[in-house]
Protein backbone atom coordinates (compact mmCIF):
# COMPACT_ATOMS: atom_id res chain seq x y z
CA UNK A 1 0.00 0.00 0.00
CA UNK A 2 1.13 3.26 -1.12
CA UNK A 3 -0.31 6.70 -0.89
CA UNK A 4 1.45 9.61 -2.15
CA UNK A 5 0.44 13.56 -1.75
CA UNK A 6 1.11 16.92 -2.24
CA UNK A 7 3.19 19.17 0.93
CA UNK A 8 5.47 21.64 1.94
CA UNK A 9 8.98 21.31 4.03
CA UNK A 10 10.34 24.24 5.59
CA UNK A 11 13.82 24.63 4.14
CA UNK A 12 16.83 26.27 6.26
CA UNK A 13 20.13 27.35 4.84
CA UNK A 14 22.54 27.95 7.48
CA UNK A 15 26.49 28.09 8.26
CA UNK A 16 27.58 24.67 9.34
CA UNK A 17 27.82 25.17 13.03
CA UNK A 18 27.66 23.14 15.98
CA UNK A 19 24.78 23.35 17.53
CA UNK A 20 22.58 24.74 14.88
CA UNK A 21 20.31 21.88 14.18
CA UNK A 22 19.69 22.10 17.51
CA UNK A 23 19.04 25.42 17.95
CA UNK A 24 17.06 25.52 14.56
CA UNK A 25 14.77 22.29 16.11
CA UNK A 26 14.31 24.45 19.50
CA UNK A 27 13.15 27.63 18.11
CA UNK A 28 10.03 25.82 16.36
CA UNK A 29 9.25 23.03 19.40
CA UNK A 30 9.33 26.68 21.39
CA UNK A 31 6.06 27.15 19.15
CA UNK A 32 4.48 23.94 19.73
CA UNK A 33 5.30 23.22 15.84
CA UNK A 34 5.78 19.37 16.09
CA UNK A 35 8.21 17.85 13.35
CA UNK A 36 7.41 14.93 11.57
CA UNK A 37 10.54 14.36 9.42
CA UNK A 38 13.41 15.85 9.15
CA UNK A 39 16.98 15.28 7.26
CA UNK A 40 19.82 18.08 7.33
CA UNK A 41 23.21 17.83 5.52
CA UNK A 42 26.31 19.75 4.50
CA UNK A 43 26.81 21.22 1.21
CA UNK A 44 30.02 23.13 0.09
CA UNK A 45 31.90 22.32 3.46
CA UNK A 46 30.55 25.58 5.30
CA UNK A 47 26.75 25.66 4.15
CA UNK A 48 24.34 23.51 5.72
CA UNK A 49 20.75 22.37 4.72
CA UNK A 50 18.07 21.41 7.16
CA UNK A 51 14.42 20.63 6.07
CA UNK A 52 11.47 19.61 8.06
CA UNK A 53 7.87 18.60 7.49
CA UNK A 54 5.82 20.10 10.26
CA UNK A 55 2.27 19.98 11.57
CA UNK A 56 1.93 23.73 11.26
CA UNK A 57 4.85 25.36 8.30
CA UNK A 58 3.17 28.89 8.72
CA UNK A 59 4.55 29.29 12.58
CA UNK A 60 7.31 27.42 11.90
CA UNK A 61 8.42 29.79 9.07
CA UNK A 62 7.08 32.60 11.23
CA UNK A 63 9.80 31.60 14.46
CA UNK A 64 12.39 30.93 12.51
CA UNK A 65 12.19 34.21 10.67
CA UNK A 66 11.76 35.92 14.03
CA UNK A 67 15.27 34.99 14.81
CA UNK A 68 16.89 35.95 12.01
CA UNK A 69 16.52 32.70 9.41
CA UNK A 70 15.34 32.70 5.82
CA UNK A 71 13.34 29.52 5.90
CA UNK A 72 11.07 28.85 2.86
CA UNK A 73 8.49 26.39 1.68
CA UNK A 74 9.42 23.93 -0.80
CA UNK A 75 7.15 21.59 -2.56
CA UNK A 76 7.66 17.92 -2.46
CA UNK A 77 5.79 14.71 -2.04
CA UNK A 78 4.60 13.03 0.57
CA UNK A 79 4.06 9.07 0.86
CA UNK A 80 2.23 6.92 3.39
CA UNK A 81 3.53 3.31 3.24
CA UNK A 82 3.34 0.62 5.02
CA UNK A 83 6.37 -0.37 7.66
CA UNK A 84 7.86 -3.52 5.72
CA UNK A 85 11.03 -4.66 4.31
CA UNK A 86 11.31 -3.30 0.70
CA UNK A 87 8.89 -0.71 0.58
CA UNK A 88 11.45 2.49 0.16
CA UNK A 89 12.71 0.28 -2.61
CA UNK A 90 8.86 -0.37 -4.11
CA UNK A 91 9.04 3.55 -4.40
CA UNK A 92 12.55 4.28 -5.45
CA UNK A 93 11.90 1.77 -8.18
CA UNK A 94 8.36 3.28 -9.17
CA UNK A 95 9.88 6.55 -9.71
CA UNK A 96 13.34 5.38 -11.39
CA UNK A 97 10.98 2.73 -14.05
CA UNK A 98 8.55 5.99 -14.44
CA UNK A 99 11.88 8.00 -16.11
CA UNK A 100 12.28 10.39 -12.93
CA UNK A 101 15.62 11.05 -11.08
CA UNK A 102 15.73 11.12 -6.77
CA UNK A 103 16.96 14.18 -5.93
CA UNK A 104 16.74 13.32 -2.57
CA UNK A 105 14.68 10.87 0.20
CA UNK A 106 14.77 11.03 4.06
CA UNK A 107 12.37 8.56 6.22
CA UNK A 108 10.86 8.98 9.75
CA UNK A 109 9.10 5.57 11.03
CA UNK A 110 7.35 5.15 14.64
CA UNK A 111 10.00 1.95 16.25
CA UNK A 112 6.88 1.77 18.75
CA UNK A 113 3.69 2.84 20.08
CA UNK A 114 5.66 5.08 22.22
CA UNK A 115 8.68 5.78 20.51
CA UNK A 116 10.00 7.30 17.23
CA UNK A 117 12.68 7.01 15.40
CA UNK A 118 16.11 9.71 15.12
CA UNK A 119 18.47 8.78 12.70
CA UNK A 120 21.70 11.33 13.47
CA UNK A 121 25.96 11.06 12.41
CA UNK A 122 28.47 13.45 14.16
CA UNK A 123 32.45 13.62 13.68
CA UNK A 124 32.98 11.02 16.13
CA UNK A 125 29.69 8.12 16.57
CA UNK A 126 31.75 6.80 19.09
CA UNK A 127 31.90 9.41 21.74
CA UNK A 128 28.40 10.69 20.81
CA UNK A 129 27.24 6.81 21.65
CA UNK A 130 28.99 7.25 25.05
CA UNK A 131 27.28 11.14 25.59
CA UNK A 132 23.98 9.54 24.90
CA UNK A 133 24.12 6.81 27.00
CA UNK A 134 25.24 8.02 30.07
């Protein structure tokens, strides 16, 4: 089962910086925006991406311009699938057989009832394991 729609994600372009996910993340919880997905990389060495699917873009957009971002909406597609080996692939091979190239894919999957899912890399996994743990 597949369903696939129409959205927005709120796109940040930032300075690589420590810390700035974090902050970015903070200013629009402060809001009560909840995020659904997110991914964030780094392009160019010093310029980083961050992009989130929220429950509520307009105050998202509307905190993080408050402090001094340029966030904007960009379209993409969403799709609801079921939780099962090979699905991501089902799609990925949907769109490559329909002619269309991935620019990009990021996932965010409930592990539990109670739980979600964060998916994060640092400079050093091994210490961050450690920091995490304790």
């Amino acid at each position: 089962m597949i369903t696939a729609k129409h959205c927005k994600e709120v796109s940040v372009r930032v300075l690589n910086d420590i810390g700035i996910v974090a902050q970015l993340t903070r200013i629009v919880a402060e809001k009560g925006v909840n995020i659904r997905a997110a991914a964030a990389w780094v392009e160019d060495g010093n310029k980083g991406v961050i992009r989130m699917v929220t429950d509520d873009n307009l105050r998202a957009v509307d905190a993080l311009r408050a402090h001094n971002y340029a966030p904007e909406e960009v379209d993409s597609v969403e799709v609801l699938l079921r939780h099962s080996p090979g699905m991501i692939s089902s799609v990925c091979e949907k769109i490559g057989n329909g002619g269309l190239n991935l620019r990009y894919l990021y996932a965010s999957a409930p592990v539990s009832a109670e739980t979600c899912l964060v998916v994060l890399s640092t400079d050093d996994n091994e210490v961050a394991l450690v920091l995490l743990n304790e």
